[in-house]
PDB file of N, CA and C in Angstrom:
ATOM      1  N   UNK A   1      40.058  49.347 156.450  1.00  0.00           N
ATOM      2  CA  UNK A   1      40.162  50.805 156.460  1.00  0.00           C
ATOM      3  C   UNK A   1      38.999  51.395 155.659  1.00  0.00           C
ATOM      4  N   UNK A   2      38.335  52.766 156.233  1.00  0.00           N
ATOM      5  CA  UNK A   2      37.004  52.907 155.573  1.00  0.00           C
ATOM      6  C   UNK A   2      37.793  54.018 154.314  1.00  0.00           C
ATOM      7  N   UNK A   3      36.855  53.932 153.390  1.00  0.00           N
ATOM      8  CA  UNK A   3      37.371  54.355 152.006  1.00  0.00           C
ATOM      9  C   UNK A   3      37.357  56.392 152.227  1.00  0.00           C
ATOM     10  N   UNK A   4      38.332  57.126 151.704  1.00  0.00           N
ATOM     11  CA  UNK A   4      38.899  58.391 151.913  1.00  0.00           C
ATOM     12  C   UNK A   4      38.435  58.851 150.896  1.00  0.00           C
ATOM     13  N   UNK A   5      37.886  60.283 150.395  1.00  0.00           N
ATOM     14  CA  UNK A   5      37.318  61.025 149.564  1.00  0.00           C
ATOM     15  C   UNK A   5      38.241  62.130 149.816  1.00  0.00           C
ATOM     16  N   UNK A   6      39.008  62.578 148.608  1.00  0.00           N
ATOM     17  CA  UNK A   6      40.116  63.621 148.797  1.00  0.00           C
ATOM     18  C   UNK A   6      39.493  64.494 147.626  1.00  0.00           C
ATOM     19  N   UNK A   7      38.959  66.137 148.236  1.00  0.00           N
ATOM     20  CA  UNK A   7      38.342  66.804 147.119  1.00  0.00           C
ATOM     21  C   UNK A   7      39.239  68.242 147.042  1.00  0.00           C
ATOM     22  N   UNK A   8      39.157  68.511 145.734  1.00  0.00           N
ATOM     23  CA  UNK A   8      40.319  69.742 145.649  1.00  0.00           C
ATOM     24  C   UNK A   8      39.235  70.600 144.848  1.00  0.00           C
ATOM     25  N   UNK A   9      39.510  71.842 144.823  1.00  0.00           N
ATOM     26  CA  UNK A   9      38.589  73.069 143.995  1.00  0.00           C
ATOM     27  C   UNK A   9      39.419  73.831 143.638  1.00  0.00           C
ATOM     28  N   UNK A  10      39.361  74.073 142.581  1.00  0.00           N
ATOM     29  CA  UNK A  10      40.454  75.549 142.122  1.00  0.00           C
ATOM     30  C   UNK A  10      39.696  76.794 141.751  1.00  0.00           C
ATOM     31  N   UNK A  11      39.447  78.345 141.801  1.00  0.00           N
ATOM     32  CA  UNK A  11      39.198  79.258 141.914  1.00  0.00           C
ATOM     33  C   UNK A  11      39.798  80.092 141.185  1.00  0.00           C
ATOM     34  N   UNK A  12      38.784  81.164 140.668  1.00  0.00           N
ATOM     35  CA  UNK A  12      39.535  82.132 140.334  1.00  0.00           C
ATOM     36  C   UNK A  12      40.213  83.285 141.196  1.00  0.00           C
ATOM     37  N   UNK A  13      40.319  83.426 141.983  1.00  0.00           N
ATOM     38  CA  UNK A  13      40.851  83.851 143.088  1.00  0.00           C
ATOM     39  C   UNK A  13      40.374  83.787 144.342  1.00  0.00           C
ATOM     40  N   UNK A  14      40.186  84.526 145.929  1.00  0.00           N
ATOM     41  CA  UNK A  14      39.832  83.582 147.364  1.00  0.00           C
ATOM     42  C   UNK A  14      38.551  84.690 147.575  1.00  0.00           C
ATOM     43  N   UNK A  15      38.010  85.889 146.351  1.00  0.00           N
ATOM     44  CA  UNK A  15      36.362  86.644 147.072  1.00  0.00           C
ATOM     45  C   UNK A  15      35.863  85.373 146.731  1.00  0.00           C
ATOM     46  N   UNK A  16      34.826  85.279 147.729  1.00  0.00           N
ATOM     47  CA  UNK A  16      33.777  84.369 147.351  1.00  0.00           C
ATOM     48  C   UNK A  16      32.748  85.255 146.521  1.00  0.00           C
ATOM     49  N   UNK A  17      32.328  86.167 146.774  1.00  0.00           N
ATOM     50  CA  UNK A  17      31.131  87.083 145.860  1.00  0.00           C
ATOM     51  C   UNK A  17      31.823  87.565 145.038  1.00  0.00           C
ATOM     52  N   UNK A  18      32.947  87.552 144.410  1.00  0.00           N
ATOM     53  CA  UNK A  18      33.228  87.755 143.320  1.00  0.00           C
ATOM     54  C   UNK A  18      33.899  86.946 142.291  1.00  0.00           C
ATOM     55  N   UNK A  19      34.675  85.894 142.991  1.00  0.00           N
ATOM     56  CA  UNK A  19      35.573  84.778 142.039  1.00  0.00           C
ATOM     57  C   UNK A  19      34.835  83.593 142.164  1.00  0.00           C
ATOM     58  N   UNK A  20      35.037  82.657 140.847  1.00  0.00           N
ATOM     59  CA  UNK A  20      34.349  81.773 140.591  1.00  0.00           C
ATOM     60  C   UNK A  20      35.204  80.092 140.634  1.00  0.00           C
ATOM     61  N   UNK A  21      34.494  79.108 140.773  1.00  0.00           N
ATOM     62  CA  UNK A  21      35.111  78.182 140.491  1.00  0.00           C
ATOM     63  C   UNK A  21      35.448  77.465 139.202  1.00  0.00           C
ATOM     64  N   UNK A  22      36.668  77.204 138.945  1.00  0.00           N
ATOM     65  CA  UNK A  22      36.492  76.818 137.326  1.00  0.00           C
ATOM     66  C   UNK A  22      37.061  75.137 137.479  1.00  0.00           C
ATOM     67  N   UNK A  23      37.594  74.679 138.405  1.00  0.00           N
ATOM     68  CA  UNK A  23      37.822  73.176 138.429  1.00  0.00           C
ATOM     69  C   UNK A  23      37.272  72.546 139.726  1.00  0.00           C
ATOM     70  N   UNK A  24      36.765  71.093 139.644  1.00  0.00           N
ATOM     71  CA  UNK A  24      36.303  70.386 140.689  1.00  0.00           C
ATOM     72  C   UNK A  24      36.815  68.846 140.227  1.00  0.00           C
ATOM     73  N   UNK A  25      37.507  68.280 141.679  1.00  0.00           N
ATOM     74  CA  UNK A  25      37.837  67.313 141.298  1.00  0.00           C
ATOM     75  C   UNK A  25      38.038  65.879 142.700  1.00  0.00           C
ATOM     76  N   UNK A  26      37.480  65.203 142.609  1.00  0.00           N
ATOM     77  CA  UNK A  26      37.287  64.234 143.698  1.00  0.00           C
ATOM     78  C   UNK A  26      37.997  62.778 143.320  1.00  0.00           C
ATOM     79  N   UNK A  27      38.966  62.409 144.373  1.00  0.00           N
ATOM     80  CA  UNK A  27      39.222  60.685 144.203  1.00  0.00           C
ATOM     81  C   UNK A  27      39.170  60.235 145.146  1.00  0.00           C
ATOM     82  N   UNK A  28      38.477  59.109 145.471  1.00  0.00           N
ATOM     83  CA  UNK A  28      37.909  58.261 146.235  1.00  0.00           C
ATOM     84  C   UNK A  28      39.241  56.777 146.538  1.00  0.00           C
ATOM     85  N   UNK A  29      39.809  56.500 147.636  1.00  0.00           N
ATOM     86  CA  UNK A  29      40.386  56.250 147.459  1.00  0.00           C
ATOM     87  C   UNK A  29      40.456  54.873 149.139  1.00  0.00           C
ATOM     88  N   UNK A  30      40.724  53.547 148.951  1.00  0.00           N
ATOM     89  CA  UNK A  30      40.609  52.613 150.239  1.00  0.00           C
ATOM     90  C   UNK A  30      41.754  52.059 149.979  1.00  0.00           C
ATOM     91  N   UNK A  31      42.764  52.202 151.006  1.00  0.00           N
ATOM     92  CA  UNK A  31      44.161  51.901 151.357  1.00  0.00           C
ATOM     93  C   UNK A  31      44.513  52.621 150.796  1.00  0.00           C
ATOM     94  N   UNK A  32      45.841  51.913 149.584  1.00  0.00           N
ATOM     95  CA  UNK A  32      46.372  52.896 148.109  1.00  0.00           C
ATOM     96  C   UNK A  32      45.761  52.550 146.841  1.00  0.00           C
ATOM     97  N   UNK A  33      44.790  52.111 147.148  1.00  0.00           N
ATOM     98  CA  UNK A  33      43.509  51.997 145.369  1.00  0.00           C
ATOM     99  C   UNK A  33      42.863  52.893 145.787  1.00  0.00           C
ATOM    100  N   UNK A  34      42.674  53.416 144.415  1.00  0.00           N
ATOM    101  CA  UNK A  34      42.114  54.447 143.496  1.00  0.00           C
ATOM    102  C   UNK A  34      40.991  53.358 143.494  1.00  0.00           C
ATOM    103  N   UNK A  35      39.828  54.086 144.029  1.00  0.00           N
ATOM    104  CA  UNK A  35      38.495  53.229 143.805  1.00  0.00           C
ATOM    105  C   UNK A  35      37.463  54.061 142.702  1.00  0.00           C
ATOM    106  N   UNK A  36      37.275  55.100 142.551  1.00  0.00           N
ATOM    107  CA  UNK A  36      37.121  56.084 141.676  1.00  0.00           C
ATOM    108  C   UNK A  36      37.646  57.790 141.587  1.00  0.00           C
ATOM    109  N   UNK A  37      37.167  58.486 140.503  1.00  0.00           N
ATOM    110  CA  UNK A  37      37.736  59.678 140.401  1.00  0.00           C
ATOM    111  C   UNK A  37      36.963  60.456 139.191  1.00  0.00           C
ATOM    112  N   UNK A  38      36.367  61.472 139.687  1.00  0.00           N
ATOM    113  CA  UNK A  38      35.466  63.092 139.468  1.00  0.00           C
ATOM    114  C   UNK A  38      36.258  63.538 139.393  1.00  0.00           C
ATOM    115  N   UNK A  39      36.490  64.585 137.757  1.00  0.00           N
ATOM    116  CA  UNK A  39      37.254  66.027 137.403  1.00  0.00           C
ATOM    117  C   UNK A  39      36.391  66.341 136.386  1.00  0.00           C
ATOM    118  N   UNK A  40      36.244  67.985 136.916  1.00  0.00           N
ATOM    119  CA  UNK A  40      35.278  68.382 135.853  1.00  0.00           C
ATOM    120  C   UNK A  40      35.804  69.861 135.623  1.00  0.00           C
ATOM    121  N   UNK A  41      35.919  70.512 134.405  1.00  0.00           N
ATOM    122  CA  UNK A  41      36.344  71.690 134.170  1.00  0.00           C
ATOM    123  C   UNK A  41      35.389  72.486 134.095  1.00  0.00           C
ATOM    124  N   UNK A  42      35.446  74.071 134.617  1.00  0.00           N
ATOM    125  CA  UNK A  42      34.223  74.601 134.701  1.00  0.00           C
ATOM    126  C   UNK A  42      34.509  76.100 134.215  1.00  0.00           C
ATOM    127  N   UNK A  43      33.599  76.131 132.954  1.00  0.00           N
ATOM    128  CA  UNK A  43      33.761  77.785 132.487  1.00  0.00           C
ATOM    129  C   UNK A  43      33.716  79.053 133.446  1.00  0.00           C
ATOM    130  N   UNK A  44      34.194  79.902 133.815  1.00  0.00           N
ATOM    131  CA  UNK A  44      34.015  80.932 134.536  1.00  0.00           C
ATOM    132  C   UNK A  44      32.984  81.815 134.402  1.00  0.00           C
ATOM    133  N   UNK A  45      32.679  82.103 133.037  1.00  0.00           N
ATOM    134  CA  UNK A  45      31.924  82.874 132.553  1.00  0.00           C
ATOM    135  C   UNK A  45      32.594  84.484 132.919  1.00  0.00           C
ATOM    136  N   UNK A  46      34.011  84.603 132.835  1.00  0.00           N
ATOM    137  CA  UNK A  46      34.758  85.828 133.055  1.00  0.00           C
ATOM    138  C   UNK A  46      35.955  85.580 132.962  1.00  0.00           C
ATOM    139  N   UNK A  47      37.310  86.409 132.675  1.00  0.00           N
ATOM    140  CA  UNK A  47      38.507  86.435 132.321  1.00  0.00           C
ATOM    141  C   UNK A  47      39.606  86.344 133.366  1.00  0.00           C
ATOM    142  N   UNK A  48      40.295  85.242 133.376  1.00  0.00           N
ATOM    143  CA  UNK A  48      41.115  85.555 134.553  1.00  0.00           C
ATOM    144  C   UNK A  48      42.152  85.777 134.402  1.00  0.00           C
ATOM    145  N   UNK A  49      43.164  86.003 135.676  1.00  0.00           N
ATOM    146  CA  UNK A  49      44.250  86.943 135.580  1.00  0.00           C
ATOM    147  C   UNK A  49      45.194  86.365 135.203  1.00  0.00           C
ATOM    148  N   UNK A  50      46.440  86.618 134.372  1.00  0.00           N
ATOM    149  CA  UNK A  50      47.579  86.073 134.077  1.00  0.00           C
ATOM    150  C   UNK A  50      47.988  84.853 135.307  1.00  0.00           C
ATOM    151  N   UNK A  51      48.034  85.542 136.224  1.00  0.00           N
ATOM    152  CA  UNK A  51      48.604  85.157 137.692  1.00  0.00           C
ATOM    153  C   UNK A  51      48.016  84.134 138.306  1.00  0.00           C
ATOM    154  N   UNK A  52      46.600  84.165 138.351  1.00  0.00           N
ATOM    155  CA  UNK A  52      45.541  83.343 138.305  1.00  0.00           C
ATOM    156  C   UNK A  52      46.061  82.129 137.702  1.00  0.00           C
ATOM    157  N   UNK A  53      46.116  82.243 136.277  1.00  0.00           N
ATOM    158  CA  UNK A  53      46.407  81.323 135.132  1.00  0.00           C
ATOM    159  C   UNK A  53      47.497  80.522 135.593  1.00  0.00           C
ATOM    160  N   UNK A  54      48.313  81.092 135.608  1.00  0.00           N
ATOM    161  CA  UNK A  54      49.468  80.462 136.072  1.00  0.00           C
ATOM    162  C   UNK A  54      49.616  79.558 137.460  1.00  0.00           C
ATOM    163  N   UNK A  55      48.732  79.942 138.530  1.00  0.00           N
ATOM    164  CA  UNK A  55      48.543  79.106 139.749  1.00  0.00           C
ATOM    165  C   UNK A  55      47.611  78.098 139.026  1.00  0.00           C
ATOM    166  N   UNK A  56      46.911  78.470 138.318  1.00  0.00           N
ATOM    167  CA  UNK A  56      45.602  76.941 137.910  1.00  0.00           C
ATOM    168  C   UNK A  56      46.025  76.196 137.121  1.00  0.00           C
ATOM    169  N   UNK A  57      46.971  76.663 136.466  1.00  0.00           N
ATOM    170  CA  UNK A  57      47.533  76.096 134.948  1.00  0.00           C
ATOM    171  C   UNK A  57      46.419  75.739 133.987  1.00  0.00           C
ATOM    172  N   UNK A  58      45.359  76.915 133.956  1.00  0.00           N
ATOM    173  CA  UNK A  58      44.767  76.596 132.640  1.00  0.00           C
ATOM    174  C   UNK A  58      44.373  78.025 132.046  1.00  0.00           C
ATOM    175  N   UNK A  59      44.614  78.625 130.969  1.00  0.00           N
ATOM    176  CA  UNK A  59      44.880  79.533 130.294  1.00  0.00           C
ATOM    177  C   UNK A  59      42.703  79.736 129.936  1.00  0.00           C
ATOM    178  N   UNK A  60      42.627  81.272 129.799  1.00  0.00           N
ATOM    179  CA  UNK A  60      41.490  81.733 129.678  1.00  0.00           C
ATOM    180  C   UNK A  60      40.635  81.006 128.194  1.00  0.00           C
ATOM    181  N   UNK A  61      41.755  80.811 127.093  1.00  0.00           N
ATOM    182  CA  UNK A  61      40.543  80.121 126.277  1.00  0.00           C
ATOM    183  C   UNK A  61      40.440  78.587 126.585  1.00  0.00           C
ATOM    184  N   UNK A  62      41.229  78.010 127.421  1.00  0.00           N
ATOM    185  CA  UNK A  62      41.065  76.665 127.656  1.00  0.00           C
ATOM    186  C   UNK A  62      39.695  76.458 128.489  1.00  0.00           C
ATOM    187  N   UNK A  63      39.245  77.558 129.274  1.00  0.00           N
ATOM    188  CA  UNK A  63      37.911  77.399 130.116  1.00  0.00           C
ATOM    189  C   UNK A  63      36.703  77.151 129.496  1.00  0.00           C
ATOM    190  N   UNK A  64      36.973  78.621 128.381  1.00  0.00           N
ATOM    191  CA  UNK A  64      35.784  78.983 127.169  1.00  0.00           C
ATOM    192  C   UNK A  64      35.547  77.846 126.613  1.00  0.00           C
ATOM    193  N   UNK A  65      36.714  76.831 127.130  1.00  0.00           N
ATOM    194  CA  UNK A  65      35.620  75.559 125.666  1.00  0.00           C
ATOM    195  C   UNK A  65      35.034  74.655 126.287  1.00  0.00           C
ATOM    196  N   UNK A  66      35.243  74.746 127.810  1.00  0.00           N
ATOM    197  CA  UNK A  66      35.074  73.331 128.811  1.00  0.00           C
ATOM    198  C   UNK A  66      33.362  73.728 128.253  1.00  0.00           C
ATOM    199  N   UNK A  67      33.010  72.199 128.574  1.00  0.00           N
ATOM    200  CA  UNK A  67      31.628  71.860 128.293  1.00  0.00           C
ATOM    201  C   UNK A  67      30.335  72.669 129.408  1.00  0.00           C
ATOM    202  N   UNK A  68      31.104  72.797 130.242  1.00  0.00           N
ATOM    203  CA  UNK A  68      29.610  73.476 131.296  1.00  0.00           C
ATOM    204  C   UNK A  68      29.478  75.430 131.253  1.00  0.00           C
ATOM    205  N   UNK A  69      29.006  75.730 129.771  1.00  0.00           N
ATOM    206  CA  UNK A  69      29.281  77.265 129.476  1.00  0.00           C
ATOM    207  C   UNK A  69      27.868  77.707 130.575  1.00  0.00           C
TER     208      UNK A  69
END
């Protein structure tokens, strides 16, 4: 079986010219092994909405500290 790349993105909401991406995350995967796995947290560089927060499950100062300001 050839090996499956399952990629997910989370957003600050669905404008593209206006909302940003703040998570990226990839696992690579042949049969049921986990062959590798990419997650990277990504500052917004803007405040998001309660509501927002709550679909991403990560709260506005948790972004501010991710490493890619």
């Amino acid at each position: 079986m050839q090996d499956r790349i399952f990629l997910s993105i989370e957003t600050t909401g669905i404008n593209a010219s206006t909302d940003k991406i703040v998570e990226i995350a990839a696992l690579k995967i042949d049969k049921n092994n986990l062959k590798s796995l990419f997650h990277q947290i990504i500052n917004p560089e803007k405040e998001i909405d309660k509501n927002i927060s709550n679909i991403i499950g990560y709260s506005n100062e948790e972004l501010k500290i991710s490493q890619n300001n």
